[in-house]
Each structure stands twice: as structure tokens, then as C-alpha cells.
N, C-alpha and C. Protein backbone atom coordinates (compact mmCIF):
# COMPACT_ATOMS: atom_id res chain seq x y z
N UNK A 1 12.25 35.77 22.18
CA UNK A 1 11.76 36.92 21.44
C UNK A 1 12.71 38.09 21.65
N UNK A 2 13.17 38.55 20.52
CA UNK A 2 14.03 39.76 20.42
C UNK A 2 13.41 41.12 21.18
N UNK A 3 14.08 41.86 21.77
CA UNK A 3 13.21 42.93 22.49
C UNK A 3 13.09 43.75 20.98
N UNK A 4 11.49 44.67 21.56
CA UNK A 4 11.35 45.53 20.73
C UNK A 4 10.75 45.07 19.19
N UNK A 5 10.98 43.38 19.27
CA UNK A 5 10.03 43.09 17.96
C UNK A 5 8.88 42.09 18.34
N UNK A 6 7.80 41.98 17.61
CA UNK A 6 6.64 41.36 17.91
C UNK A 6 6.83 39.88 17.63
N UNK A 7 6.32 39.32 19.00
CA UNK A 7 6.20 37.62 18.54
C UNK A 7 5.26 36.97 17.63
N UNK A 8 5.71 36.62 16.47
CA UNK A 8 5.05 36.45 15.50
C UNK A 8 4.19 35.32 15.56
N UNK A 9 3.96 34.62 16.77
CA UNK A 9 4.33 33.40 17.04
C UNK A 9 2.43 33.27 18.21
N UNK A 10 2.22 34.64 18.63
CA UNK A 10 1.55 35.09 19.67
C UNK A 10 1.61 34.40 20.69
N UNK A 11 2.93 34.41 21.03
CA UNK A 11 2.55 33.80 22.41
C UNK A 11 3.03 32.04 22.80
N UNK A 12 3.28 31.40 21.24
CA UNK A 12 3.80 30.16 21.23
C UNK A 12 5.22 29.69 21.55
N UNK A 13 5.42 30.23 20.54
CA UNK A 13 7.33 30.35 21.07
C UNK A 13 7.89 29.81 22.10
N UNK A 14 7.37 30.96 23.20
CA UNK A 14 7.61 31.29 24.54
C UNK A 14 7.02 30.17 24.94
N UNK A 15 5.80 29.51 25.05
CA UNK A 15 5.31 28.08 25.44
C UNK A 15 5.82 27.37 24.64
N UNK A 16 6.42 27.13 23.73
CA UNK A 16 6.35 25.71 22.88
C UNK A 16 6.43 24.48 23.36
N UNK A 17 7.97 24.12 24.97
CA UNK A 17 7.40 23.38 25.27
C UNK A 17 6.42 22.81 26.05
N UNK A 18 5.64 23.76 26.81
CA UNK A 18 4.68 23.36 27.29
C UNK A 18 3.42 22.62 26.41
N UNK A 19 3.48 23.56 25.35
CA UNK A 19 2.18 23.33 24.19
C UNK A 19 2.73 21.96 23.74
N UNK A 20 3.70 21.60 23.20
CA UNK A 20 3.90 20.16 22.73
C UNK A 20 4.01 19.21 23.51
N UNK A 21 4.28 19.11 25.36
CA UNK A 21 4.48 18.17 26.06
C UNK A 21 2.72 18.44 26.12
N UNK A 22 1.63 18.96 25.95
CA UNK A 22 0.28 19.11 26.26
C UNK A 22 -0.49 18.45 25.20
N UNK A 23 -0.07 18.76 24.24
CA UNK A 23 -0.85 18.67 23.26
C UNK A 23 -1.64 17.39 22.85
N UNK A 24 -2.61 16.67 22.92
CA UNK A 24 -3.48 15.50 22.96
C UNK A 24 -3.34 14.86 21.60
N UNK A 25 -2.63 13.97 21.50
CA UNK A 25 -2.38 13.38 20.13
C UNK A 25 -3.62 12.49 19.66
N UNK A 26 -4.61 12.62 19.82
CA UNK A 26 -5.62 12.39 19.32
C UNK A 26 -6.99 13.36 18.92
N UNK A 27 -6.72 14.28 19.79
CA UNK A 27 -7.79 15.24 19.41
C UNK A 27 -7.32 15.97 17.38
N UNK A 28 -8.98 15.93 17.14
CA UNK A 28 -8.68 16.38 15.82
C UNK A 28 -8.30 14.85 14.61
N UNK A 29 -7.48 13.97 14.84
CA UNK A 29 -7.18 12.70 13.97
C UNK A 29 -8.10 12.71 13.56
N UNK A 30 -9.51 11.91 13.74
CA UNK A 30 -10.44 11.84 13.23
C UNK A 30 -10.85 12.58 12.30
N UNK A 31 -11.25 13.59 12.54
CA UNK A 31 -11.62 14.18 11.55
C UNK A 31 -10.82 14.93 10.54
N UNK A 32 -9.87 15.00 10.39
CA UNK A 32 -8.63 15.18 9.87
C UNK A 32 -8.83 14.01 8.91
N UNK A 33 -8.53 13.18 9.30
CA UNK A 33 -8.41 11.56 8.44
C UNK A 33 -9.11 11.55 7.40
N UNK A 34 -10.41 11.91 8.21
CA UNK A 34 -12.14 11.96 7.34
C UNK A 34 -11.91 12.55 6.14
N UNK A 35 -11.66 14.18 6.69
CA UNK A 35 -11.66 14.91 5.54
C UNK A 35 -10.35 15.03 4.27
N UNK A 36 -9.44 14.18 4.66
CA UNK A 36 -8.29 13.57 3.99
C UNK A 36 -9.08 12.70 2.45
N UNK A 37 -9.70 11.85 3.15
CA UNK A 37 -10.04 11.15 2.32
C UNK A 37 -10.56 11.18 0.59
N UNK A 38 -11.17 12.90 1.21
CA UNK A 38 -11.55 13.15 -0.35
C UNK A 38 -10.71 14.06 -1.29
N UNK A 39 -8.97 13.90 -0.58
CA UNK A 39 -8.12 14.30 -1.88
C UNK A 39 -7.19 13.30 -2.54
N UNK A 40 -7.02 13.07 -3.46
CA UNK A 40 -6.13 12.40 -4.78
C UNK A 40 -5.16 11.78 -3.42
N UNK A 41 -4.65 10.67 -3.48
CA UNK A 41 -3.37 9.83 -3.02
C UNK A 41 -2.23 10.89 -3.51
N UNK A 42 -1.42 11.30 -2.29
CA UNK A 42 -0.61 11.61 -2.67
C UNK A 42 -0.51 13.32 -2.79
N UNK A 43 -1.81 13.55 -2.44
CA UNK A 43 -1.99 15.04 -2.65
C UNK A 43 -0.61 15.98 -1.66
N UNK A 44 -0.99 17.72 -2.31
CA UNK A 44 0.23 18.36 -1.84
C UNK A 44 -0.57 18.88 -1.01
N UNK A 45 -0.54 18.97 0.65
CA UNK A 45 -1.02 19.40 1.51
C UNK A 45 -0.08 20.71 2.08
N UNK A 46 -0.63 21.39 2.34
CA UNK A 46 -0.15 22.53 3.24
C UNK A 46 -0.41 22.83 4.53
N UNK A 47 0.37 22.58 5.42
CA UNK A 47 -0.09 22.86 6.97
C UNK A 47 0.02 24.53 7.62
N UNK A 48 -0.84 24.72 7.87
CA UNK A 48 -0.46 26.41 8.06
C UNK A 48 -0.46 26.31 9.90
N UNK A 49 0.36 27.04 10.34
CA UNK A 49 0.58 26.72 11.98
C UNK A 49 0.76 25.48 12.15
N UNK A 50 1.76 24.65 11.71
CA UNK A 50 1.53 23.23 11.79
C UNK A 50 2.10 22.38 13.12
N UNK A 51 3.06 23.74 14.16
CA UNK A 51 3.22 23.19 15.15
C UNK A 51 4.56 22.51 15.04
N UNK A 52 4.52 21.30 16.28
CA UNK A 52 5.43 20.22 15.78
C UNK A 52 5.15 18.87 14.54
N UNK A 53 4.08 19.33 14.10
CA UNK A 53 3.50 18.05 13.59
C UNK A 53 2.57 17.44 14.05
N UNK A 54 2.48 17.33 15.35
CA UNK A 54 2.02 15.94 16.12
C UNK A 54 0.65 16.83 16.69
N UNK A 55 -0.82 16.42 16.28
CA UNK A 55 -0.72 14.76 15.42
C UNK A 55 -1.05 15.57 13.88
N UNK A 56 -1.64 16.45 13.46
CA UNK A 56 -2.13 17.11 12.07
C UNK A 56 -1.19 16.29 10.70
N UNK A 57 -0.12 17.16 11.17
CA UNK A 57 0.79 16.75 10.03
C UNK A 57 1.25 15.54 10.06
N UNK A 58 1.46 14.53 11.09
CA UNK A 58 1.82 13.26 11.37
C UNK A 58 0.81 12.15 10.45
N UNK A 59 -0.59 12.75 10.80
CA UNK A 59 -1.25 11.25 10.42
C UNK A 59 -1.61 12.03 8.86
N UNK A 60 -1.49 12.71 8.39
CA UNK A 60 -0.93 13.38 6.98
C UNK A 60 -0.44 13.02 5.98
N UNK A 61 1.03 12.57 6.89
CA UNK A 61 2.34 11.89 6.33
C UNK A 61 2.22 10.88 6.17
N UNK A 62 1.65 10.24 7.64
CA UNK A 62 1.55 8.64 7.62
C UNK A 62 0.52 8.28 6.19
N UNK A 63 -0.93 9.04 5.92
CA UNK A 63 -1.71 8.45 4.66
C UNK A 63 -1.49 8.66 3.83
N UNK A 64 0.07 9.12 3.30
CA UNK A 64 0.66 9.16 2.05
C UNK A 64 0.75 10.74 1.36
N UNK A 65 0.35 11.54 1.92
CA UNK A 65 0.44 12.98 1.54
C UNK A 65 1.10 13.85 1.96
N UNK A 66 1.91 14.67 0.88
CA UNK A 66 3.31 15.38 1.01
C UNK A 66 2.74 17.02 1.30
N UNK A 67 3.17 16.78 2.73
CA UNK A 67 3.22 17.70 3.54
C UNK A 67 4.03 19.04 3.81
N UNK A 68 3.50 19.77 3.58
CA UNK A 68 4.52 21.30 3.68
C UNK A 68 3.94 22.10 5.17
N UNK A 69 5.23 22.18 5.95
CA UNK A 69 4.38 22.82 7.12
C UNK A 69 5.31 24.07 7.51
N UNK A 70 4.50 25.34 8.45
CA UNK A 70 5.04 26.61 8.05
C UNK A 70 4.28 27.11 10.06
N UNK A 71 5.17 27.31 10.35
CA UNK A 71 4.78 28.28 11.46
C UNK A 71 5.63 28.95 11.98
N UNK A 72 5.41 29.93 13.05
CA UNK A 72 6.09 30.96 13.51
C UNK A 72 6.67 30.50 14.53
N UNK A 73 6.51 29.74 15.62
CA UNK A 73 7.77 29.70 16.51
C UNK A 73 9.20 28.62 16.03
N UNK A 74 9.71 29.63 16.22
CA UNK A 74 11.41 28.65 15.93
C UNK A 74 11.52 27.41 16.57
N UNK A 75 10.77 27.33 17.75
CA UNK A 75 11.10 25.99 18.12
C UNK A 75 10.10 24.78 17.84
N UNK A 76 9.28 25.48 17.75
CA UNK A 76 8.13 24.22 17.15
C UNK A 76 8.38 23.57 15.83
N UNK A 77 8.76 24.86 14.89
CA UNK A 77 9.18 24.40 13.65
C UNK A 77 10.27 23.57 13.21
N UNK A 78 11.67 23.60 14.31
CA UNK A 78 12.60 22.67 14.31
C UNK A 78 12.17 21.28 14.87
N UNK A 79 11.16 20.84 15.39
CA UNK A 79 10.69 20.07 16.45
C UNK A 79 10.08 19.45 14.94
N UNK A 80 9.18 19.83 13.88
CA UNK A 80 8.99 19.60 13.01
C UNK A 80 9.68 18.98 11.89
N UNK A 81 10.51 19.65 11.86
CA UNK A 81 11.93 19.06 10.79
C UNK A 81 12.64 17.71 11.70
N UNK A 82 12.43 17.73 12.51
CA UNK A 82 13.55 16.91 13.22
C UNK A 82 12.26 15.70 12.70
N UNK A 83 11.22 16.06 12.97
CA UNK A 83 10.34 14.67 12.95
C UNK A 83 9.85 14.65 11.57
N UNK A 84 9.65 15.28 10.52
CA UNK A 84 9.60 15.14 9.26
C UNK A 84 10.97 15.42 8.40
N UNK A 85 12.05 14.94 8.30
CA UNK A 85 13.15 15.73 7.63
C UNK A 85 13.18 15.92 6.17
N UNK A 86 12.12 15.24 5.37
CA UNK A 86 12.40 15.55 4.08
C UNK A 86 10.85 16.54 3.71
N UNK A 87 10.45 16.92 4.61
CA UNK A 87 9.06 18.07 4.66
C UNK A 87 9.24 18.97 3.94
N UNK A 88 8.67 19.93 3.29
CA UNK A 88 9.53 21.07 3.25
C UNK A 88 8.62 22.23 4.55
N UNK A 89 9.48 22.75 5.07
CA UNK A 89 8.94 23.32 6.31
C UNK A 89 9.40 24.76 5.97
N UNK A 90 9.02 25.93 6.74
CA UNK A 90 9.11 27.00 6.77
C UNK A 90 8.67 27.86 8.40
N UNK A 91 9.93 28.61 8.80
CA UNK A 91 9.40 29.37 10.08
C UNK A 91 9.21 31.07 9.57
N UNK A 92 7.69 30.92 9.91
CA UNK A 92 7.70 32.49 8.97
C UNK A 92 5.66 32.59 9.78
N UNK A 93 5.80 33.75 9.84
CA UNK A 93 4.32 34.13 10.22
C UNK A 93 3.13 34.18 9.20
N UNK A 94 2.28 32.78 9.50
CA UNK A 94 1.54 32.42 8.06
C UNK A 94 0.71 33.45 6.99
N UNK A 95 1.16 34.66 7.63
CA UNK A 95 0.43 35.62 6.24
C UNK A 95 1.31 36.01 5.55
N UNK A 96 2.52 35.66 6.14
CA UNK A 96 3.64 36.02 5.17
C UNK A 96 4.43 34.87 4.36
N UNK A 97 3.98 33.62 4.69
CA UNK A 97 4.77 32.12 4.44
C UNK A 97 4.91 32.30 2.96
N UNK A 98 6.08 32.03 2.07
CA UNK A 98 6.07 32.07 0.63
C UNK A 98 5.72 30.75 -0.02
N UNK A 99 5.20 29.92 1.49
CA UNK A 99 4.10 29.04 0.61
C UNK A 99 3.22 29.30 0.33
N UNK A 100 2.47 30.19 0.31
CA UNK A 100 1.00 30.69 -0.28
C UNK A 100 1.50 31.40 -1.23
N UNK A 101 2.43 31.32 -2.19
CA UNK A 101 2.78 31.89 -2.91
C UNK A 101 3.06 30.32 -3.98
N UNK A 102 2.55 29.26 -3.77
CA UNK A 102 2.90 28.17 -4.48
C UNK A 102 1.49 27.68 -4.57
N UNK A 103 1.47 26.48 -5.34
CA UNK A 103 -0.22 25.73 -5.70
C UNK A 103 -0.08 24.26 -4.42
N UNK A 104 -1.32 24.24 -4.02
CA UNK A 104 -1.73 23.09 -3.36
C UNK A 104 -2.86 22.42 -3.44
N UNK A 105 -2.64 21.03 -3.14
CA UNK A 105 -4.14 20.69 -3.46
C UNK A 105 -5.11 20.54 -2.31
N UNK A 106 -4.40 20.77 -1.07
CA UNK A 106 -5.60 21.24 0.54
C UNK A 106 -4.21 22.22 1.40
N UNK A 107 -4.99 22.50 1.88
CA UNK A 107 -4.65 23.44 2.96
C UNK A 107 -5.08 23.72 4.56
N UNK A 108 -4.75 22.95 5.66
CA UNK A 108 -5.29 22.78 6.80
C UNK A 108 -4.88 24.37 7.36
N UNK A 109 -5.87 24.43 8.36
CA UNK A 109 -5.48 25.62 9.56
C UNK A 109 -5.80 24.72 10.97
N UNK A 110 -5.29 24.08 11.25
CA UNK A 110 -5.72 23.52 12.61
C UNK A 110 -5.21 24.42 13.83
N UNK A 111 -6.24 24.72 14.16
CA UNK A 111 -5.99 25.79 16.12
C UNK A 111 -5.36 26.95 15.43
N UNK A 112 -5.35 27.71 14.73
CA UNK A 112 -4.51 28.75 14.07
C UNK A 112 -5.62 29.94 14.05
N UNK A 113 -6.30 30.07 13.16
CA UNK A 113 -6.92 31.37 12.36
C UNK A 113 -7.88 32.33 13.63
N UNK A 114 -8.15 31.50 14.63
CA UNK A 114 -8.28 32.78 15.58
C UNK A 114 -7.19 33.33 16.54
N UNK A 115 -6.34 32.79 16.14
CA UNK A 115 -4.89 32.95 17.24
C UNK A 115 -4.86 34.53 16.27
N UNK A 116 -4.91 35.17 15.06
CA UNK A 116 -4.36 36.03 14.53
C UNK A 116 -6.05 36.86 14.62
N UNK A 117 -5.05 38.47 14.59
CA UNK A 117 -6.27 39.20 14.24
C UNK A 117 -7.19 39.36 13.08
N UNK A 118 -8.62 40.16 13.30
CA UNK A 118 -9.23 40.11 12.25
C UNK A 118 -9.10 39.73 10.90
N UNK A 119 -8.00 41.25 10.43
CA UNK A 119 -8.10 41.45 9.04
C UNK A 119 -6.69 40.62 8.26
N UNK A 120 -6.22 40.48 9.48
CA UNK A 120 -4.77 39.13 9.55
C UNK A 120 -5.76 37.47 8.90
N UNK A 121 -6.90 37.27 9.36
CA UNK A 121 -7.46 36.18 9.19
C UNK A 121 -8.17 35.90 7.56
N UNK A 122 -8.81 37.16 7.48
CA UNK A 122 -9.23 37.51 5.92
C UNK A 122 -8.10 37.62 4.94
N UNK A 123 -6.72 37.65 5.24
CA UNK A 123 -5.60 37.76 4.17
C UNK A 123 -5.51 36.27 4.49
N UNK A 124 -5.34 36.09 5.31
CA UNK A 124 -4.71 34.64 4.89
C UNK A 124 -5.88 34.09 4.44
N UNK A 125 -7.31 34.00 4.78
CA UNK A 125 -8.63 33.10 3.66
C UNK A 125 -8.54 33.27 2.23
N UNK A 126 -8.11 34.73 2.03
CA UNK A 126 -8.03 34.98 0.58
C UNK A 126 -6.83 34.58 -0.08
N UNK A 127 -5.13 34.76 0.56
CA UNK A 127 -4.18 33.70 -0.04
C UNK A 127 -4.33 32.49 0.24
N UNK A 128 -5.16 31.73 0.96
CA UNK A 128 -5.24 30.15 1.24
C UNK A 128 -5.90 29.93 -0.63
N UNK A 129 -7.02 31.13 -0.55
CA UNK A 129 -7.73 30.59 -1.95
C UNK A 129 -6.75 30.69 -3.12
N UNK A 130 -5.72 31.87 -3.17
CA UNK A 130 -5.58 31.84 -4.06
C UNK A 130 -4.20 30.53 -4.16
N UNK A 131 -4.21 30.11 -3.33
CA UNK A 131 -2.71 29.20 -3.13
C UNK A 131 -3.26 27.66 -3.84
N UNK A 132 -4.85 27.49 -3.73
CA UNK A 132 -5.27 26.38 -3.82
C UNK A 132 -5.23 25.76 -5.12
N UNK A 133 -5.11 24.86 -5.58
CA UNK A 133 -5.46 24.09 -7.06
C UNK A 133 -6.95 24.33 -7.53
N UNK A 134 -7.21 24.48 -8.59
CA UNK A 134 -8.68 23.88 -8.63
C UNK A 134 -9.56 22.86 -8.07
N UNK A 135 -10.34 22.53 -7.35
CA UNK A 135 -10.76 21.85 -7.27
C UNK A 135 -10.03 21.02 -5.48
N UNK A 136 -9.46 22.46 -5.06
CA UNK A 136 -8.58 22.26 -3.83
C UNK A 136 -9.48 22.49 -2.52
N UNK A 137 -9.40 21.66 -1.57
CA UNK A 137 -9.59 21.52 -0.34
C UNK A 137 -9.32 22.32 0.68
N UNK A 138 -9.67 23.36 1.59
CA UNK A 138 -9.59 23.79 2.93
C UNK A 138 -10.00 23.85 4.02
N UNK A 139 -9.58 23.15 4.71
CA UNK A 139 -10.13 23.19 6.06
C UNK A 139 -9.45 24.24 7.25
N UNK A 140 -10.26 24.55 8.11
CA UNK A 140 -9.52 25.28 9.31
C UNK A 140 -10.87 25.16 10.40
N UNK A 141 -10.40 25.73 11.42
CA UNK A 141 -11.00 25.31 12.91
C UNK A 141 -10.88 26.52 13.52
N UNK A 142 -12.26 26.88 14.31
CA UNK A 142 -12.84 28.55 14.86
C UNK A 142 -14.13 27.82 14.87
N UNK A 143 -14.81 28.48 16.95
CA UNK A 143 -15.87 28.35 17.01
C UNK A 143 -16.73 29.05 15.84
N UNK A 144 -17.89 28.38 16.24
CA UNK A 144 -18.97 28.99 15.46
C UNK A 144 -19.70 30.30 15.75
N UNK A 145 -19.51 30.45 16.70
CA UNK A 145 -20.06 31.81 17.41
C UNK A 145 -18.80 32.77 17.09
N UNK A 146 -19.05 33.75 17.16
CA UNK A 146 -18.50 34.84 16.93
C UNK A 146 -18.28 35.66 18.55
N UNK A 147 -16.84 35.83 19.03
CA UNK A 147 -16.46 36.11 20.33
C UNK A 147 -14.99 35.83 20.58
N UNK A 148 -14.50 36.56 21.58
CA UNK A 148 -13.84 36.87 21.56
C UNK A 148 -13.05 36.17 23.51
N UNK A 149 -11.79 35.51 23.21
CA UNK A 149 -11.54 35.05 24.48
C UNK A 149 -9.89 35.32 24.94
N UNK A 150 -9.32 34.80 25.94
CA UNK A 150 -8.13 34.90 26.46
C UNK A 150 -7.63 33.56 26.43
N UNK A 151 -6.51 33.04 25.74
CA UNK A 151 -5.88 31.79 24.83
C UNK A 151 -5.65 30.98 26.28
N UNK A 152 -5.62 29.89 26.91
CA UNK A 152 -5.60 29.21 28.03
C UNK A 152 -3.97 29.39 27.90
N UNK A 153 -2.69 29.08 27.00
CA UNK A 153 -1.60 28.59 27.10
C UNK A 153 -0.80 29.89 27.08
N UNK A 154 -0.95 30.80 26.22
CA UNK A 154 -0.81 32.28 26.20
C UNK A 154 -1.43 33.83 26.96
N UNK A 155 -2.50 33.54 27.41
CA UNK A 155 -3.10 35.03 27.79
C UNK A 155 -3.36 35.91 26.86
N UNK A 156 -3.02 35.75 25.65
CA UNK A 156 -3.49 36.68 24.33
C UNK A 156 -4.93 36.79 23.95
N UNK A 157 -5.24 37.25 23.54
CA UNK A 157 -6.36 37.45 22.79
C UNK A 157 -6.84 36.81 21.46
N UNK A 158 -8.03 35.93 21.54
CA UNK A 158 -8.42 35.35 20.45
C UNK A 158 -9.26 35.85 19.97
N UNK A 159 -9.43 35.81 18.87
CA UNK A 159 -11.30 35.84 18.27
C UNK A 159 -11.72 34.95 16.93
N UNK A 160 -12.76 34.45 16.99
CA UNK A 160 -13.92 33.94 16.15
C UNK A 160 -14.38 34.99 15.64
N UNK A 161 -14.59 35.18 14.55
CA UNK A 161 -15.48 35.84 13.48
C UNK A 161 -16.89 35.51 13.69
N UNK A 162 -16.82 34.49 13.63
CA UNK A 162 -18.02 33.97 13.73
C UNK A 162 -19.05 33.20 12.08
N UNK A 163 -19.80 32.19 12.24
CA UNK A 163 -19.96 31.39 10.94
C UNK A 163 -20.41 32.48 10.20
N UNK A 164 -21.07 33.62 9.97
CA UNK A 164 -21.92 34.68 8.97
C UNK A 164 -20.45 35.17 8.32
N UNK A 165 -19.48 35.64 8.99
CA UNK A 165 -18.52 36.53 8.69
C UNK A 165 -16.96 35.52 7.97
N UNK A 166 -17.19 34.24 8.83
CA UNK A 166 -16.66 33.26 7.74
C UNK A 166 -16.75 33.09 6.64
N UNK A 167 -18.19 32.34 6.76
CA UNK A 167 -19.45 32.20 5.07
C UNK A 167 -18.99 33.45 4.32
N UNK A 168 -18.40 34.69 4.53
CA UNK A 168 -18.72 35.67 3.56
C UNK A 168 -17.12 36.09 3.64
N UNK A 169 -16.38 35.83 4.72
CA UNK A 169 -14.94 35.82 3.77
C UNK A 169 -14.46 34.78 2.79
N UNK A 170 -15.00 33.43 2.76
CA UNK A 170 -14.91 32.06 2.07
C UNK A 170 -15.62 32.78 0.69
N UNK A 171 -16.56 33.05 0.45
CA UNK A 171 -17.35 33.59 -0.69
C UNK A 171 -16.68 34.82 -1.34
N UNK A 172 -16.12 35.40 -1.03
CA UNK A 172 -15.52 37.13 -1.20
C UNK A 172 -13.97 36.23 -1.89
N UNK A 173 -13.36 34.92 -1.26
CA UNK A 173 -12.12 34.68 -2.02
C UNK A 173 -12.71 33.44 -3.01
N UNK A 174 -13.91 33.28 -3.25
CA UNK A 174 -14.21 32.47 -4.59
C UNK A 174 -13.91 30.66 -3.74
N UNK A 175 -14.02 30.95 -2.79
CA UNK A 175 -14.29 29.67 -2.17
C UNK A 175 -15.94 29.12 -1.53
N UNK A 176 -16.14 27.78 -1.66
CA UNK A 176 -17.51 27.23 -1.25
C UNK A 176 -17.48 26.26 0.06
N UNK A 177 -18.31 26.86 1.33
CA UNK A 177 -18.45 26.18 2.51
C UNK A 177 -18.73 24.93 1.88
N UNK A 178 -18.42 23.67 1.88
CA UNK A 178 -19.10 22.42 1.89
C UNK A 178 -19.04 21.20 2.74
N UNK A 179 -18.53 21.56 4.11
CA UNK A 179 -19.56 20.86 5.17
C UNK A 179 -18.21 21.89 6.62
N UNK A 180 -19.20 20.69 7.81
CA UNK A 180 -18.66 21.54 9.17
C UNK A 180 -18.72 20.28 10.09
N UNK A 181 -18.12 20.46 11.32
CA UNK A 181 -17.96 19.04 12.08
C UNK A 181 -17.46 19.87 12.97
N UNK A 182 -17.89 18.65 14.49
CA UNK A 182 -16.80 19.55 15.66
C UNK A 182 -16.02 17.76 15.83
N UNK A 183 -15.12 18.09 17.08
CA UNK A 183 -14.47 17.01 17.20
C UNK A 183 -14.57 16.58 19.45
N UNK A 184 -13.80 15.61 19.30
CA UNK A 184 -13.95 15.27 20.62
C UNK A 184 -13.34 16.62 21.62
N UNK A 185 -12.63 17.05 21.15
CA UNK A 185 -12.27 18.04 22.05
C UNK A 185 -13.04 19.78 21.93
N UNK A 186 -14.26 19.46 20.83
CA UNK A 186 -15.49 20.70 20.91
C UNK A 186 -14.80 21.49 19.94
N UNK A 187 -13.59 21.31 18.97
CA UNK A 187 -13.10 21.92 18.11
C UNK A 187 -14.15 22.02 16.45
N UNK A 188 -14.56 23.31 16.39
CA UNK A 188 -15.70 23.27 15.20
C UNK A 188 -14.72 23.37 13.96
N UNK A 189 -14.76 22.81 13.23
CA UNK A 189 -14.17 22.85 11.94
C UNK A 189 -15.33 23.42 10.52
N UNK A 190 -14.75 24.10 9.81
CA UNK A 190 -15.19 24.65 8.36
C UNK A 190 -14.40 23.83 7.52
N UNK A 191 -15.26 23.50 6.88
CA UNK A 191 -14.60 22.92 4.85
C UNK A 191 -14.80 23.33 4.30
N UNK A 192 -13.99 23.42 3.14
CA UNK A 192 -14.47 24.56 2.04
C UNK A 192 -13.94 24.56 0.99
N UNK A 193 -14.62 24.39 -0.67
CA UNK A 193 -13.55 23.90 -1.74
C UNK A 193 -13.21 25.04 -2.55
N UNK A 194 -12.72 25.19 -3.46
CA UNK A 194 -12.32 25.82 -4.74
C UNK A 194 -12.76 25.39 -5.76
N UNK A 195 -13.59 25.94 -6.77
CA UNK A 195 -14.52 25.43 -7.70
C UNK A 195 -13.15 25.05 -8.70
């Protein structure tokens, strides 16, 4: 991190490799997979914080869907390219990614949207919507409670909105909750379509 400018990254960067030699390549698959299932073969997925890949964007790739992944630390994102090379990838801080400036037909947030602040979280719900296809898919992951904690790998500051304040940023960008799941590792997930 450059002195004097903000890590866009909160805190990842600086861990990356700790976070990727950590990271449980199974937590999340499941339900990932699941909710895969109900887009078109082949669909254009968007990974927002996508990390190195492993596992979100991996088992993604592997079920046939062309993957675009976009996050802020430089090194995660090369770690990405190296393991997807014909991806199209992007290192850029996801409220600013000029992929939400393109159409998709889902859009994951896995471990991301409470890493950023409040009104940081409501821009990106409302460009996720407007980035989406008709009839487009979003998922992302934030307890259900509304609170506020200190990141185990970073020391930063997280927060949950919480499901009321979700439900009503999802509704405010013309998007519809349509289901919720947690996973083996207590990760609560939101779905949510585009009419």
C-alpha cells in the first residue's frame, strides 16, 4: 500500500497470502452450485471480490459459466489470472469496477459486502441491479442480524445491515429477495432476482 493512499482492498492486500493459504475450499461450494443451477448454461457471471478464485469462481468455471472477476488487492487478483487466464478479471475497488458498467446474467458477492461501508454497500446493491440482465440473479453473503464486528484476518471494521435494511436496499434498486440459506461455515446468504 502506497503511503498516504487508502487500501482499497481493506485490509486484504496486506494478508493475501495468508487469506489464500486459509481459505477452506469447500466452504460456500454447495451452495454456490445450488444456486448456479437456476441460470441458462453458460451464463455471464460476475464475481465481485472474487479473491483468488478458489473455490467461488473455480467451481463457476468448472459448471460451464463465463466468469468475470474484479477485486481490489493486486495480489489476489493476479493469483486469479494466473488460475483463470482467459477470465476477464479486473483489480479495481468493486464500487468502482467498470464491470458494473456492463450486462450480466448473476452476480455473486461472496465474503465482500460487509467488508465495505454502509453507503459503499447500497451503491454497489443498486449498480449490481442495474448491471443485471432481466431476469438476472444475485447473490451475496452478510449475517442476518444487523451489527457490527472486527474482521478476524484484518482488524477492520465490518458491518451487517442487517435483513430489514437489506430487504429495503434490494427493493429501492428494483430487485426481489427470493430465497436465503446459511452454509457449513454459518455464512447467511441473500438471493435476489431482477424482474
Amino acid at each position: 500500500m502506497a503511503l498516504g493512499f487508502p487500501d482499497a482492498s481493506n485490509g486484504y492486500e496486506e494478508n493475501a497470502e495468508i487469506f489464500m493459504a486459509s481459505r477452506n475450499p469447500r466452504i460456500g461450494v454447495a451452495t454456490v452450485l445450488e444456486w448456479s443451477e437456476s441460470l441458462p448454461h453458460g451464463a455471464s457471471i460476475l464475481d465481485l471480490g472474487c479473491g483468488s478464485g478458489v473455490p467461488i469462481s473455480q467451481v463457476l468455471v468448472e459448471g460451464g459459466f463465463a466468469v468475470h472477476g474484479v477485486d481490489a488487492s493486486p495480489r489476489m487478483i493476479a493469483a486469479f489470472r494466473q488460475r483463470f487466464p482467459t477470465a476477464p478479471a479486473e483489480c479495481a475497488e468493486v464500487a468502482h469496477s467498470t464491470f458494473l458498467n456492463r450486462n450480466f446474467d448473476a452476480v455473486i458477492a461472496w465474503g465482500l459486502l460487509f467488508l465495505l461501508p454502509a453507503d459503499a454497500q447500497a451503491s454497489v446493491i443498486g449498480k449490481v441491479a442495474r448491471a443485471l440482465n432481466g431476469g438476472g440473479k444475485f447473490l451475496f453473503t452478510a449475517p442476518r442480524e444487523a451489527l457490527r464486528w472486527r474482521d478476524v484476518l484484518t482488524e477492520r471494521e465490518s458491518i451487517s445491515l442487517g435483513y430489514e435494511q437489506y430487504l429495503q436496499l434490494l427493493h429501492d434498486a428494483g430487485l426481489a429477495l427470493t430465497g436465503e440459506a446459511s452454509d457449513e461455515g454459518e455464512n447467511h446468504y441473500y438471493m435476489a432476482s431482477k424482474p
